[in-house]
Protein backbone atom coordinates (compact mmCIF):
# COMPACT_ATOMS: atom_id res chain seq x y z
CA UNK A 1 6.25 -28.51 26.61
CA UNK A 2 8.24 -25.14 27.41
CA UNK A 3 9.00 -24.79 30.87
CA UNK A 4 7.57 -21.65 31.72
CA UNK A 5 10.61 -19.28 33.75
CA UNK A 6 9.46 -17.08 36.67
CA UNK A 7 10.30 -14.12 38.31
CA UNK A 8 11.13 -16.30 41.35
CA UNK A 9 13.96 -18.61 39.57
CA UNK A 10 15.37 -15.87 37.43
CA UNK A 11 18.50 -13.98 38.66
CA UNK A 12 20.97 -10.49 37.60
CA UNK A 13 22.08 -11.52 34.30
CA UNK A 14 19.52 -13.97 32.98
CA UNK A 15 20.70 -17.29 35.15
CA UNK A 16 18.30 -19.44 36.96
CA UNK A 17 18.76 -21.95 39.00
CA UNK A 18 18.38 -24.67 36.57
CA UNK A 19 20.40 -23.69 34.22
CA UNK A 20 23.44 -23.45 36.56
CA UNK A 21 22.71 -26.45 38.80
CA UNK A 22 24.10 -29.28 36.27
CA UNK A 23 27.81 -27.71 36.35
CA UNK A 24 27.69 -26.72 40.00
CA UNK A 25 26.23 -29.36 41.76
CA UNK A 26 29.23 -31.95 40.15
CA UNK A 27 31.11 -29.94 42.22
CA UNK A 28 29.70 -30.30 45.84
CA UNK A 29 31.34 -32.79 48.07
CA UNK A 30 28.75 -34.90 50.00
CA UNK A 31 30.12 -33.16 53.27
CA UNK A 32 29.32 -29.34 51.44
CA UNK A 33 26.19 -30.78 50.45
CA UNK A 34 24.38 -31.56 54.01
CA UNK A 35 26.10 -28.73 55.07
CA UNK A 36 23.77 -27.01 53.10
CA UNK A 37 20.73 -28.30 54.59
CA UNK A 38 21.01 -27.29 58.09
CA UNK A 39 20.97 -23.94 59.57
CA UNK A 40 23.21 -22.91 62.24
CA UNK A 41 22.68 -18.82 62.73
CA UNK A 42 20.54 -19.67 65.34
CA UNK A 43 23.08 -22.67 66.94
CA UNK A 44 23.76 -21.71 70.77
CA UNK A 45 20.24 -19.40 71.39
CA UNK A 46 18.23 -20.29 74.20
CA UNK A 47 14.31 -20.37 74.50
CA UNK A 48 13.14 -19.49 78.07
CA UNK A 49 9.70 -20.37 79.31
CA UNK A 50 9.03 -19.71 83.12
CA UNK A 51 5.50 -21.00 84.69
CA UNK A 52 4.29 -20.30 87.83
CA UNK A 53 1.73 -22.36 89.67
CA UNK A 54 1.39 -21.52 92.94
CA UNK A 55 -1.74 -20.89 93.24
CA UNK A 56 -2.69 -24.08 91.80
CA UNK A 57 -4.07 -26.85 93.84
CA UNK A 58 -3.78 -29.63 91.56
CA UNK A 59 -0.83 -31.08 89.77
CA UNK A 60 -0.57 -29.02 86.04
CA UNK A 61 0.36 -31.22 83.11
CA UNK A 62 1.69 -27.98 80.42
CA UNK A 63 2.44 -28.99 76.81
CA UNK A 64 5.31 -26.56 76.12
CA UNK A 65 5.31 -27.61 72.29
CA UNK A 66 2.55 -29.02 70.59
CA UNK A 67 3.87 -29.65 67.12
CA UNK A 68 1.32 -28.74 64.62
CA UNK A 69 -1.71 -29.95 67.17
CA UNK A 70 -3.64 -26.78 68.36
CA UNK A 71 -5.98 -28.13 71.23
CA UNK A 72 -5.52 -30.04 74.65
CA UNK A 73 -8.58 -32.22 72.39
CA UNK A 74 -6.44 -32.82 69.69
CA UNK A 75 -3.12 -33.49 72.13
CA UNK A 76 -4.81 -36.19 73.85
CA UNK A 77 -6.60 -37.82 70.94
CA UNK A 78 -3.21 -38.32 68.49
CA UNK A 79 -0.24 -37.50 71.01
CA UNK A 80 -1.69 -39.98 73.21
CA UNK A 81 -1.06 -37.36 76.07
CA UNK A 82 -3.53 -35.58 78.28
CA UNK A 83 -2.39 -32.51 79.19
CA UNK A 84 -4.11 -29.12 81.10
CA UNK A 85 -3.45 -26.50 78.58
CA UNK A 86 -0.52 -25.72 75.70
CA UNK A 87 1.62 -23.09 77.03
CA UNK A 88 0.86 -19.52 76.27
CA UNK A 89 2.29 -16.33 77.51
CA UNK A 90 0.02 -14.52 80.12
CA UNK A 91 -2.22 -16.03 82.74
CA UNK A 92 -4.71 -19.21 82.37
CA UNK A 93 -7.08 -18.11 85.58
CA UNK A 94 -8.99 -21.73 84.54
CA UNK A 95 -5.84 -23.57 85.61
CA UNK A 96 -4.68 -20.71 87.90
CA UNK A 97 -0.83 -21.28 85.65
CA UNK A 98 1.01 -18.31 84.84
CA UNK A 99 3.48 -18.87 81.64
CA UNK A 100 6.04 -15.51 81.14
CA UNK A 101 7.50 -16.19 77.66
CA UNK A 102 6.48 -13.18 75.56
CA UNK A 103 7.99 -14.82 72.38
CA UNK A 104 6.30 -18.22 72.98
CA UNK A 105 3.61 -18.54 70.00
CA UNK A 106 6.57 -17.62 67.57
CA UNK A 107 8.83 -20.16 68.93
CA UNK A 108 6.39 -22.59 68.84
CA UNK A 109 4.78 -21.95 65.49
CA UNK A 110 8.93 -21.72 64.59
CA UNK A 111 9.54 -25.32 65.63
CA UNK A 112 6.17 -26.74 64.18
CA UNK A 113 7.68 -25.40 60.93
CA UNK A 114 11.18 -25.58 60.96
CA UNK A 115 12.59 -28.71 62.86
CA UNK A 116 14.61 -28.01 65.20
CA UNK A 117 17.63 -29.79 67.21
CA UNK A 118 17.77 -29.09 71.12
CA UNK A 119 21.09 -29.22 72.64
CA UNK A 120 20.33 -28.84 76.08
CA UNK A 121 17.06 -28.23 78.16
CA UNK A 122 18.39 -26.56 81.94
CA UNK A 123 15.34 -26.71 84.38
CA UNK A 124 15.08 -24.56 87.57
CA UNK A 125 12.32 -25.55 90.61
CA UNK A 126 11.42 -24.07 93.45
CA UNK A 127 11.63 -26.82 95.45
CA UNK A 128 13.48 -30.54 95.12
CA UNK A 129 9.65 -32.65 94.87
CA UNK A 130 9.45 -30.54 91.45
CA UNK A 131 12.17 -32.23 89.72
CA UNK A 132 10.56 -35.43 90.52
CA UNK A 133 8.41 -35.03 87.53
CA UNK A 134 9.84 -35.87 84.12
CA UNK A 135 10.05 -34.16 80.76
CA UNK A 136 7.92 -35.86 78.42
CA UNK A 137 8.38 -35.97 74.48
CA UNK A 138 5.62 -37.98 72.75
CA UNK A 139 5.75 -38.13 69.03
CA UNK A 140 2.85 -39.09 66.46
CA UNK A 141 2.26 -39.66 62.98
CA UNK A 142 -0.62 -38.80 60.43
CA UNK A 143 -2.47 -41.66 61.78
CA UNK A 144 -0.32 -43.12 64.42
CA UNK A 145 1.40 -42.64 67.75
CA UNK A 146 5.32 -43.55 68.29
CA UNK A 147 5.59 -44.03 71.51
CA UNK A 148 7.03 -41.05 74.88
CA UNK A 149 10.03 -40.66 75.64
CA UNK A 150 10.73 -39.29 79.46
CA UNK A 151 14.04 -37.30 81.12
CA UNK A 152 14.21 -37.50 84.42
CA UNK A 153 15.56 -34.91 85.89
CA UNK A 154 16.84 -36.09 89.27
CA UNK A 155 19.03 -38.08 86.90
CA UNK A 156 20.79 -34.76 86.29
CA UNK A 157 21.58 -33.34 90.08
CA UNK A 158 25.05 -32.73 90.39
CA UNK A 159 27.16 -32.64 93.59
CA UNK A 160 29.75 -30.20 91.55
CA UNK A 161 26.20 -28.19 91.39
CA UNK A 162 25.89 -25.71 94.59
CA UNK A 163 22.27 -25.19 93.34
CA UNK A 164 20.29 -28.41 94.24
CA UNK A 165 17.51 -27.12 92.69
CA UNK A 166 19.12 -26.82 88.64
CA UNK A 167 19.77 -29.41 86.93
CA UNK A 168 21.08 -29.31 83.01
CA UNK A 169 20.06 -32.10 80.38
CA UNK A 170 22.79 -32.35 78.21
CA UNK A 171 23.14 -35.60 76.58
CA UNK A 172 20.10 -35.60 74.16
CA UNK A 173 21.56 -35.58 71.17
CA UNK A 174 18.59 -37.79 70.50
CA UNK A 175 15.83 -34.50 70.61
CA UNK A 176 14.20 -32.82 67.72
CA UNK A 177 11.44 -30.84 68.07
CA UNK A 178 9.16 -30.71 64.93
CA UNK A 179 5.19 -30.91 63.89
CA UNK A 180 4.91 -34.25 64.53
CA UNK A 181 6.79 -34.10 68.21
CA UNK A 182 5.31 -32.68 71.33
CA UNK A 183 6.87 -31.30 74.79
CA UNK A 184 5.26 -31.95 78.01
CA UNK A 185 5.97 -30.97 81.90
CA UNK A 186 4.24 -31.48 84.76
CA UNK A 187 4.62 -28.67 87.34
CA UNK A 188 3.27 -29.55 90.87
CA UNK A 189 0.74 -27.29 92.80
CA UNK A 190 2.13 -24.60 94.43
CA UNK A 191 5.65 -24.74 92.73
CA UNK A 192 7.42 -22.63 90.00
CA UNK A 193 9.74 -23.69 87.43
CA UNK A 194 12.28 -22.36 84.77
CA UNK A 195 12.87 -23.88 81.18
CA UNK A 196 15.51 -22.98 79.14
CA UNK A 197 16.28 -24.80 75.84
CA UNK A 198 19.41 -24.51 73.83
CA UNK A 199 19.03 -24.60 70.24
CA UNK A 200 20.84 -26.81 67.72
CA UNK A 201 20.52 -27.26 64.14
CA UNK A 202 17.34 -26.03 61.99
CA UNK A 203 16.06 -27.52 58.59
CA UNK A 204 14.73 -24.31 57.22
CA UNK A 205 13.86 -24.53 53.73
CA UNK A 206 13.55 -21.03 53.28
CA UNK A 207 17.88 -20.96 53.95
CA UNK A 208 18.70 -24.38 52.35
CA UNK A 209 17.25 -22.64 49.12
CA UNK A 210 19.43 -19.63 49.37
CA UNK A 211 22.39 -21.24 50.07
CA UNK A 212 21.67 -23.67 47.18
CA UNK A 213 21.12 -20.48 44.90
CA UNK A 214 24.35 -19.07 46.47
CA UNK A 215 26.73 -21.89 45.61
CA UNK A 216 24.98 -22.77 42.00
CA UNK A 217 25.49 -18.63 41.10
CA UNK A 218 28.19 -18.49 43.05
CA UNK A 219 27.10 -15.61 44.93
């Protein structure tokens, strides 16, 4: 049967992907080849997510990123975590937490699509008993859970640090974040805190298919 040839997979000049992938691709090193896969415009940017709960008088357990669950229901029952509320920008007068990240829901509809390696997370308190609670990544399957994974931050105080109270995780070359991963912090009551995460590589499908079409046209 015919293939049938779309708008989509037609280029200037009557070439289509398929038709120029047979003499291209034999010429792609296995190096130029996963270098097409990843995405590194975004390499170096940093997410920042403050929250603020000081006038909470209970312990807050925030999921920061939920991967592609949607409810503190759903985060408990396949995450295996139980957890307050998933971060959102504005105030949660429930849980009396305050999250200021105006870009939030992007980032973390972003990541749910798009994996995404993270370099470096830098966390800020207000106080030292803050950093006593760890990061938590728990990741999960379609009908399984694969275990947590914790940082602990007071691993990370410095004496070559004149802030006490900042500490920078920089040796998890280990972290994606993805649908099937999810990002947890307890903040204590009373305290605020600062995230920052540094981005790192991105599988986005949407650029490994234009590079593809770049190097098989050569455009």
């Amino acid at each position: 049967m015919k293939r049938l040839v779309t708008i989509s997979d037609r280029f200037t000049g009557g070439r289509n992907l398929l038709q120029n992938a047979g003499k291209e691709i034999s010429k792609m090193t296995s190096e130029g080849m996963f270098g097409l896969l990843l995405d590194n415009e975004e390499d170096g940017s940093v997410i920042r997510i403050s929250i603020d709960c000081s006038s909470a008088t209970a312990d807050k357990t925030i999921c920061l990123f939920a991967g592609g669950l949607k409810t503190t229901a759903e985060l408990a029952a396949i995450a295996g975590v139980t957890a307050d509320i998933i971060a959102s920008h504005g105030t949660n007068s429930t849980h009396n937490i305050t999250v200021n990240s105006p870009n939030l829901a992007y980032y973390q509809q972003e990541v749910a699509a798009v994996p995404t390696r993270i370099k470096s997370i830098m966390v800020e308190a207000d106080n030292a008993t803050q950093l006593s609670f760890p990061l938590q990544v728990a990741g999960f399957g379609l009908t399984a859970q694969y275990g947590q994974d914790r940082i602990v931050l007071t691993k990370y105080k410095s004496a070559k640090n004149s802030n006490s109270l900042l500490v920078n995780v920089d040796d998890i070359a280990w972290m994606q974040l993805d649908r099937y991963k999810a990002l947890f912090l307890t903040v204590g009551a009373g305290r605020k805190v600062d995230i920052s995460l540094e981005v790192g590589e991105r599988f986005n499908p949407a650029s490994v298919l234009e590079s593809f079409a770049a190097v098989l046209l050569g455009k």
